[in-house]
PDB file of N, CA and C in Angstrom:
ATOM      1  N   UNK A   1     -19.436  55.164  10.610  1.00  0.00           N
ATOM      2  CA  UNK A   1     -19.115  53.847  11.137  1.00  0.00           C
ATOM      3  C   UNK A   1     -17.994  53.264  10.287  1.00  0.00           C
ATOM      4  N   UNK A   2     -16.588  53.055  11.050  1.00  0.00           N
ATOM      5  CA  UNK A   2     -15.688  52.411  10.202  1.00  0.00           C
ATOM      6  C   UNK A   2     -15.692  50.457  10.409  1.00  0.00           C
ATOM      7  N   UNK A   3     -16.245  49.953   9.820  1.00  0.00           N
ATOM      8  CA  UNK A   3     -15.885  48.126   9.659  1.00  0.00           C
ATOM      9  C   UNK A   3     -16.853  47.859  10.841  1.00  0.00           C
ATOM     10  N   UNK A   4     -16.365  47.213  11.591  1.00  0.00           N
ATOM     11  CA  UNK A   4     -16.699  46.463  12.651  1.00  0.00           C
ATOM     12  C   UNK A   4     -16.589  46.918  13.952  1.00  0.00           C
ATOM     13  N   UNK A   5     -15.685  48.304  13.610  1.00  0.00           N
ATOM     14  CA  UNK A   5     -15.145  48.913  15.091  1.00  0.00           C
ATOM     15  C   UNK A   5     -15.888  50.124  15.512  1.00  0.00           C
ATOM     16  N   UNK A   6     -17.627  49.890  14.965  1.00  0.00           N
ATOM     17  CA  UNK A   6     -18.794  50.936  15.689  1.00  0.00           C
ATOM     18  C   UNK A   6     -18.496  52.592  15.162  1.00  0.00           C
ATOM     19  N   UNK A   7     -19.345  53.350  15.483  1.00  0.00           N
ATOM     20  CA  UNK A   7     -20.103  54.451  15.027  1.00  0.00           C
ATOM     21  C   UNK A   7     -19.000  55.172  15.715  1.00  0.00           C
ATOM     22  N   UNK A   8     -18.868  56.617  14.934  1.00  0.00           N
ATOM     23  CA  UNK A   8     -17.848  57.892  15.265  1.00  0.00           C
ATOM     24  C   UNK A   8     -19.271  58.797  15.224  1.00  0.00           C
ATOM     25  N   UNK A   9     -19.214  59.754  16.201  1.00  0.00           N
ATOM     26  CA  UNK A   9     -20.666  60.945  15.859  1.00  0.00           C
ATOM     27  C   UNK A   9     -19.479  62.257  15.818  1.00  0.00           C
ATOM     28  N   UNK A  10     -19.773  63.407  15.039  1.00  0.00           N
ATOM     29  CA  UNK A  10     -19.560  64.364  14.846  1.00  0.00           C
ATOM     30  C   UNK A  10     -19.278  65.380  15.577  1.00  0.00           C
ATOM     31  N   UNK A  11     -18.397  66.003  15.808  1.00  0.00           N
ATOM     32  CA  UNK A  11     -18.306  67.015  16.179  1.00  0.00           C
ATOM     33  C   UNK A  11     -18.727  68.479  16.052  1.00  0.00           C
ATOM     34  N   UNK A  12     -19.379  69.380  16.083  1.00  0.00           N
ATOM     35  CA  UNK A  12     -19.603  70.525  14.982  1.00  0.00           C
ATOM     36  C   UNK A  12     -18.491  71.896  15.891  1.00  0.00           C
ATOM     37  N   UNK A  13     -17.940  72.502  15.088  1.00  0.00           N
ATOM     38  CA  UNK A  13     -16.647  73.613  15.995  1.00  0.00           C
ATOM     39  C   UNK A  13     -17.684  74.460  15.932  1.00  0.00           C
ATOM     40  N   UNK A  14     -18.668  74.569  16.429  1.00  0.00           N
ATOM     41  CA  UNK A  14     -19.759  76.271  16.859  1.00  0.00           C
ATOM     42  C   UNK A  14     -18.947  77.143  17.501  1.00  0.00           C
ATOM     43  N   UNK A  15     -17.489  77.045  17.988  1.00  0.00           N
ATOM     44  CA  UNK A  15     -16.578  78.105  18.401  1.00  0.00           C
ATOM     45  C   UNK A  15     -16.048  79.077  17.747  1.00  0.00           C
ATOM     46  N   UNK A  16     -16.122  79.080  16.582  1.00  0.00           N
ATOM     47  CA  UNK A  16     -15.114  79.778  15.445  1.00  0.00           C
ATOM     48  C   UNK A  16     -15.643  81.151  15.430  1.00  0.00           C
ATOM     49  N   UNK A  17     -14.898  82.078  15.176  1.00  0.00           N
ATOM     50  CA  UNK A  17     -15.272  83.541  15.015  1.00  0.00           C
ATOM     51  C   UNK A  17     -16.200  83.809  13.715  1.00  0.00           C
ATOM     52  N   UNK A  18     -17.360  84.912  14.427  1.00  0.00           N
ATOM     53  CA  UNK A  18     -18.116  85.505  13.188  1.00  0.00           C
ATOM     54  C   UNK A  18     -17.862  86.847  13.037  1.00  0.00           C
ATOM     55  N   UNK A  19     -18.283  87.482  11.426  1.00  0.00           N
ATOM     56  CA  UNK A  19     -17.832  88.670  11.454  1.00  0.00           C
ATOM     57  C   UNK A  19     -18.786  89.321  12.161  1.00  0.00           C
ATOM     58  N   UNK A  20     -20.261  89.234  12.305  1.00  0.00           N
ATOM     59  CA  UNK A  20     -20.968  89.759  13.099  1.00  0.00           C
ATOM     60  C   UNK A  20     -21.712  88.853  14.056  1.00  0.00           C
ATOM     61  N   UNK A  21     -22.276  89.376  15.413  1.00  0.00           N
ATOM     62  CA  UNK A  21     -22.997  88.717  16.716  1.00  0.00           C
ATOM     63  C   UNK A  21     -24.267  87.807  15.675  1.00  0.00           C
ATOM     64  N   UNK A  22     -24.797  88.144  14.915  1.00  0.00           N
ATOM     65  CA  UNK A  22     -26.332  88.080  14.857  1.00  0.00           C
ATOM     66  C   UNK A  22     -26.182  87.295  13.390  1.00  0.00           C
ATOM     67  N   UNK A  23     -24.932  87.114  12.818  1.00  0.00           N
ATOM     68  CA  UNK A  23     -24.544  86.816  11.817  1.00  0.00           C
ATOM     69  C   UNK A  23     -23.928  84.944  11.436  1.00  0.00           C
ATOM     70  N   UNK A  24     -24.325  84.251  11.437  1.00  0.00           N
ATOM     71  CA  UNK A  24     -23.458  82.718  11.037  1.00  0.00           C
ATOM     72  C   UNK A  24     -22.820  82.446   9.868  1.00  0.00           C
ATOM     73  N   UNK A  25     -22.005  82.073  10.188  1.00  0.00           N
ATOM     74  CA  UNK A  25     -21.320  81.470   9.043  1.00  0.00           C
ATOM     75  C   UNK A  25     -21.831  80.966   7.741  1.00  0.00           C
ATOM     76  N   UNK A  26     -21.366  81.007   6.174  1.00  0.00           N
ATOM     77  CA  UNK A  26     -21.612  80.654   5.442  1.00  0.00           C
ATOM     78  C   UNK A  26     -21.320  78.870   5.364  1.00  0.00           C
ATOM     79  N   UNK A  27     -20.236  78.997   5.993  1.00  0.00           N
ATOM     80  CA  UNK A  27     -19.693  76.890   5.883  1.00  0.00           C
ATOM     81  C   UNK A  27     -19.681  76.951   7.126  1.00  0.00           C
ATOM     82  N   UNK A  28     -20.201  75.209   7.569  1.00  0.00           N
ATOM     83  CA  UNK A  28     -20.118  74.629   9.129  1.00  0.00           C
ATOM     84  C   UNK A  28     -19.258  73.575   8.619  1.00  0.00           C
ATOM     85  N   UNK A  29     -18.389  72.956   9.943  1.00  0.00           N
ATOM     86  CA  UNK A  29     -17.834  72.373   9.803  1.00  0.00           C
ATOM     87  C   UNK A  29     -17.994  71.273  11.029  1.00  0.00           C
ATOM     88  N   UNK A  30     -17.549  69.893  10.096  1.00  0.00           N
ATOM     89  CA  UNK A  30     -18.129  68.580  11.017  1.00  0.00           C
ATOM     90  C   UNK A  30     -16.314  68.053  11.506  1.00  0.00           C
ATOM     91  N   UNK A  31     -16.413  67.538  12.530  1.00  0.00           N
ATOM     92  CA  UNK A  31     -15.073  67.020  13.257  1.00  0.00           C
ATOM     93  C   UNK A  31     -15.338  65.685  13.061  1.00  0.00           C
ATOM     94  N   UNK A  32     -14.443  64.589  12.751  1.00  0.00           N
ATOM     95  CA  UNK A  32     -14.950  63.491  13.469  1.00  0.00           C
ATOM     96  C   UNK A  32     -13.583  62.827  13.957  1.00  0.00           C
ATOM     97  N   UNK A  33     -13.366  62.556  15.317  1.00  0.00           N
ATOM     98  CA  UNK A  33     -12.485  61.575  15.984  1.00  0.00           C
ATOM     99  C   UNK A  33     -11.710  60.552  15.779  1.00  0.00           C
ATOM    100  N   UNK A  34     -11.370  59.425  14.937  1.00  0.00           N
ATOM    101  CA  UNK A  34     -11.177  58.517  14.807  1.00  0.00           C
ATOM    102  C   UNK A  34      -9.811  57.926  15.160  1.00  0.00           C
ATOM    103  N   UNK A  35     -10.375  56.277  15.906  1.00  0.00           N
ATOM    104  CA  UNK A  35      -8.286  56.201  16.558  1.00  0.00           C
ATOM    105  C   UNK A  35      -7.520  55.428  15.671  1.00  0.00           C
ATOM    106  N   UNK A  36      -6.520  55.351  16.478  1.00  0.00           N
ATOM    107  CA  UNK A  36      -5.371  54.786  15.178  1.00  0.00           C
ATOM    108  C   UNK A  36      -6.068  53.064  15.004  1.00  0.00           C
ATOM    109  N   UNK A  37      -6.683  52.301  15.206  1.00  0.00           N
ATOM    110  CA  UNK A  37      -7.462  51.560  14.738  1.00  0.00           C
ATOM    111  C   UNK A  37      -8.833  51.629  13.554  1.00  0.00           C
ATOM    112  N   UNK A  38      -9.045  52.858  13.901  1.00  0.00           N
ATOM    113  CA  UNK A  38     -10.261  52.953  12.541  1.00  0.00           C
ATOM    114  C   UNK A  38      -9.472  53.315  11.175  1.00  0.00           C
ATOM    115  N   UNK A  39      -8.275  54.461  11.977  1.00  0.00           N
ATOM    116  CA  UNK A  39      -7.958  55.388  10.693  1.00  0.00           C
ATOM    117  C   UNK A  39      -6.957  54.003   9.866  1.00  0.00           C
ATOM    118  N   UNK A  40      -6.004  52.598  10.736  1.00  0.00           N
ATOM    119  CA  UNK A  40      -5.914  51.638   9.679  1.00  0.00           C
ATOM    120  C   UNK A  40      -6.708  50.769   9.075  1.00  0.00           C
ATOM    121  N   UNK A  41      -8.103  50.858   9.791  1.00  0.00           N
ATOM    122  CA  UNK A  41      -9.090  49.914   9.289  1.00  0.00           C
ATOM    123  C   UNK A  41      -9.132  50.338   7.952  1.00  0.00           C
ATOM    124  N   UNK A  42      -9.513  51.956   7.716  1.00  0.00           N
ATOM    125  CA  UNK A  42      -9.953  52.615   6.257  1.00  0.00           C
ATOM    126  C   UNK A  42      -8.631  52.647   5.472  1.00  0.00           C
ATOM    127  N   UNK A  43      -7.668  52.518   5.951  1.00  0.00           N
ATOM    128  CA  UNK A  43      -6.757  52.546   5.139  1.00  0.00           C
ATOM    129  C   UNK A  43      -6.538  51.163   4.463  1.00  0.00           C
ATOM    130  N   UNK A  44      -6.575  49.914   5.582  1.00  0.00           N
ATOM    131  CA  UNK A  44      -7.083  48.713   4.513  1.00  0.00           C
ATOM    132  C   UNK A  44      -7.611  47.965   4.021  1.00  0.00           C
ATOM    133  N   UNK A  45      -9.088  49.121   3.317  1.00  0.00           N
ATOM    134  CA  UNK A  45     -10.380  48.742   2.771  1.00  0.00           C
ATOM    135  C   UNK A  45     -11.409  48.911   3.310  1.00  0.00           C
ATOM    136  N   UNK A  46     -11.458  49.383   4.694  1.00  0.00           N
ATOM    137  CA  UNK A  46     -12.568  48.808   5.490  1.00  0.00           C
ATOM    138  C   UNK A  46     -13.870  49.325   5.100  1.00  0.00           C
ATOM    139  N   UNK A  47     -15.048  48.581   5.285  1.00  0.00           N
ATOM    140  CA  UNK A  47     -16.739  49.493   4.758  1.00  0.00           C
ATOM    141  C   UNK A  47     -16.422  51.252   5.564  1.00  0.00           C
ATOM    142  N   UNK A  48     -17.121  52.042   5.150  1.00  0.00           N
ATOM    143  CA  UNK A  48     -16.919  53.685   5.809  1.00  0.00           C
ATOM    144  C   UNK A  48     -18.676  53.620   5.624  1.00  0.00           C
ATOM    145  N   UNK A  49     -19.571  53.487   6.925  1.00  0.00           N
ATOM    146  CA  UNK A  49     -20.908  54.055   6.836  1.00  0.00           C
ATOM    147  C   UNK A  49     -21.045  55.487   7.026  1.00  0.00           C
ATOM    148  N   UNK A  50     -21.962  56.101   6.590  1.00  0.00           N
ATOM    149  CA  UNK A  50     -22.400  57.926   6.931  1.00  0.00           C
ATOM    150  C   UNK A  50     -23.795  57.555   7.017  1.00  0.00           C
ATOM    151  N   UNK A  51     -24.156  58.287   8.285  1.00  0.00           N
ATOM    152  CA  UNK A  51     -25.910  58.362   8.712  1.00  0.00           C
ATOM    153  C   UNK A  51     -25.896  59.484   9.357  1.00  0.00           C
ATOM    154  N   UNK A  52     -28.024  59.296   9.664  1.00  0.00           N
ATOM    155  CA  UNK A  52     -28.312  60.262  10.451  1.00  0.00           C
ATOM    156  C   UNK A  52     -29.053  59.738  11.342  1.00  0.00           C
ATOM    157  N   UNK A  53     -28.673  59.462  12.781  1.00  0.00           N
ATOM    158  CA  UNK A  53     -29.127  58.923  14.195  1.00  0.00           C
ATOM    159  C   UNK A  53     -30.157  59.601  14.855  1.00  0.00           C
ATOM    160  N   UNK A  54     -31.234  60.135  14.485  1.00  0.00           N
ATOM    161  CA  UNK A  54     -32.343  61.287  14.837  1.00  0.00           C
ATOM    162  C   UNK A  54     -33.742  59.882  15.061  1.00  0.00           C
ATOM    163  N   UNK A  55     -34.113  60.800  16.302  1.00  0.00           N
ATOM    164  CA  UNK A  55     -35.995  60.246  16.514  1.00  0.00           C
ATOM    165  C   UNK A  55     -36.727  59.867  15.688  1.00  0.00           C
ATOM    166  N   UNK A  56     -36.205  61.406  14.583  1.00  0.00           N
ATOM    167  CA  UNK A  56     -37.369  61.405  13.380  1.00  0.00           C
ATOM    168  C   UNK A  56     -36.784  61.175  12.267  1.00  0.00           C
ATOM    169  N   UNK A  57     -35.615  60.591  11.909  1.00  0.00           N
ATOM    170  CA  UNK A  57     -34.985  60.630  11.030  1.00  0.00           C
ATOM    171  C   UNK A  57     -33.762  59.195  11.216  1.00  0.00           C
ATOM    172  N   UNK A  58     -33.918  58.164  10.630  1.00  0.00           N
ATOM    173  CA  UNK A  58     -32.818  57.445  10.975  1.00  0.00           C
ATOM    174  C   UNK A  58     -32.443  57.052   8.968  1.00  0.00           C
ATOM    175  N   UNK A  59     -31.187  57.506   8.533  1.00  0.00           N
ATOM    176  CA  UNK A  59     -30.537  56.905   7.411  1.00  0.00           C
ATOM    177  C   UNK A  59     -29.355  56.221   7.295  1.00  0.00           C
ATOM    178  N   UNK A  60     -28.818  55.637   6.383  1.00  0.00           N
ATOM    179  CA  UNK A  60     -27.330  55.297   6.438  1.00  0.00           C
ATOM    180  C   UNK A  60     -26.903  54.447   4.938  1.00  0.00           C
ATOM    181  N   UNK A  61     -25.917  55.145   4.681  1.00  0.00           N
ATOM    182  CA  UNK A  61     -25.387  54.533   3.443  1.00  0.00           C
ATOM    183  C   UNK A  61     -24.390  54.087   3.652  1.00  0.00           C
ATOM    184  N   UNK A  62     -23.835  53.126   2.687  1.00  0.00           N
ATOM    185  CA  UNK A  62     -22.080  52.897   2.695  1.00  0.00           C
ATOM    186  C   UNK A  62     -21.641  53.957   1.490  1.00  0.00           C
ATOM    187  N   UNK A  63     -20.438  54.403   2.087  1.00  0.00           N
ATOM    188  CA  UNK A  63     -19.639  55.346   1.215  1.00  0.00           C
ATOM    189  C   UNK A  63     -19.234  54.875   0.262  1.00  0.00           C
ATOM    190  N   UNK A  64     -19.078  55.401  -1.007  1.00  0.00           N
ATOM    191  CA  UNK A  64     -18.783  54.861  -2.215  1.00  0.00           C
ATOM    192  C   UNK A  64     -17.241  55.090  -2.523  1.00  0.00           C
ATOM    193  N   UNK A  65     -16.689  53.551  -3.043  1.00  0.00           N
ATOM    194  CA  UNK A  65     -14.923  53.654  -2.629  1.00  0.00           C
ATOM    195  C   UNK A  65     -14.166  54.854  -2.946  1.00  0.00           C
ATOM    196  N   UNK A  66     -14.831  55.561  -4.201  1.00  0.00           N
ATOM    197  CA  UNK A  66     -13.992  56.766  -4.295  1.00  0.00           C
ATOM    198  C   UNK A  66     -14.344  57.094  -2.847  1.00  0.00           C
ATOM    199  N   UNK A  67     -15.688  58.211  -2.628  1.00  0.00           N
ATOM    200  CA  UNK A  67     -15.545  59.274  -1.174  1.00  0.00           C
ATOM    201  C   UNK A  67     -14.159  58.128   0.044  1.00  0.00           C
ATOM    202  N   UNK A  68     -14.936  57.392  -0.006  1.00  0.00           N
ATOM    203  CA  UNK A  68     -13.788  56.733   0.717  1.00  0.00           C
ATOM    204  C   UNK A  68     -11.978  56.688   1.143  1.00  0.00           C
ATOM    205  N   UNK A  69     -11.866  56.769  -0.546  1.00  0.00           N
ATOM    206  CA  UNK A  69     -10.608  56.744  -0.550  1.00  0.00           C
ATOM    207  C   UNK A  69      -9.870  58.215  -0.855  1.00  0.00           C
ATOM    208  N   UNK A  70     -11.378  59.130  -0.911  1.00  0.00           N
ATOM    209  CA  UNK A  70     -10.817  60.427  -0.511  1.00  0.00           C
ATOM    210  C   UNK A  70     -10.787  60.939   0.405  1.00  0.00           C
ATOM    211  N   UNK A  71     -11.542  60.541   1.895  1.00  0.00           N
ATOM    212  CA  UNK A  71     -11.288  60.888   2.856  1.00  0.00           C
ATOM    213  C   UNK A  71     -10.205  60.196   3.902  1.00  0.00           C
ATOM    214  N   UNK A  72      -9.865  59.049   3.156  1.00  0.00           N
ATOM    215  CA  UNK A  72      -8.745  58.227   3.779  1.00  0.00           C
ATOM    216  C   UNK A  72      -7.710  59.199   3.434  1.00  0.00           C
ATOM    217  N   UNK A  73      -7.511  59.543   2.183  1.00  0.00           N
ATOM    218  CA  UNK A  73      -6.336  60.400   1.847  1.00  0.00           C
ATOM    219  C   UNK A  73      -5.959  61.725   2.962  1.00  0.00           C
ATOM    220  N   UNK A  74      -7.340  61.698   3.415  1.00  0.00           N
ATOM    221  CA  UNK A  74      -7.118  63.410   4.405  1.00  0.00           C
ATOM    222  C   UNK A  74      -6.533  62.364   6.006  1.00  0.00           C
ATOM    223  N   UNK A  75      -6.329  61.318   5.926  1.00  0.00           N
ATOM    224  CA  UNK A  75      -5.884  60.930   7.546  1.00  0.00           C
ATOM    225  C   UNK A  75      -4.616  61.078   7.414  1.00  0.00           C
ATOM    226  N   UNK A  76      -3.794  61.011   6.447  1.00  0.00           N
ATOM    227  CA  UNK A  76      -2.187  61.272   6.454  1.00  0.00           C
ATOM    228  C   UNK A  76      -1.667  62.601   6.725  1.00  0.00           C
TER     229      UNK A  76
END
């Protein structure tokens, strides 16, 4: 969740090649969307929430400004 401008959910790429059928990957990888409104929200300052939206499971933290301002760094 970036600021005020609501929840981004994840993508996961389950497309990617394995070396074997019966075999998964050692790293998964998460996508997430964001438009040119979130990606300037985080760029100036905005709260960055991370959760988990499950039946049985609901969490959520605010990101701590470093993670923050290290994943802002990956939008450029």
């Amino acid at each position: 969740e970036v600021g005020a401008l609501g929840r981004v959910f994840a993508h996961a790429d389950e497309d990617l090649p394995r070396t074997e059928a019966d075999k998964t990957s050692a790293v998964h990888f998460l996508r997430f969307e964001l438009d040119s409104a979130m990606c300037a929200a985080l760029k100036g300052g905005a709260a960055l929430k991370l959760g988990v939206d499950h039946a049985q499971y609901l969490h959520e933290v605010e990101a701590p400004a470093a993670v923050r301002a290290s994943l802002t760094a990956d939008l450029d």
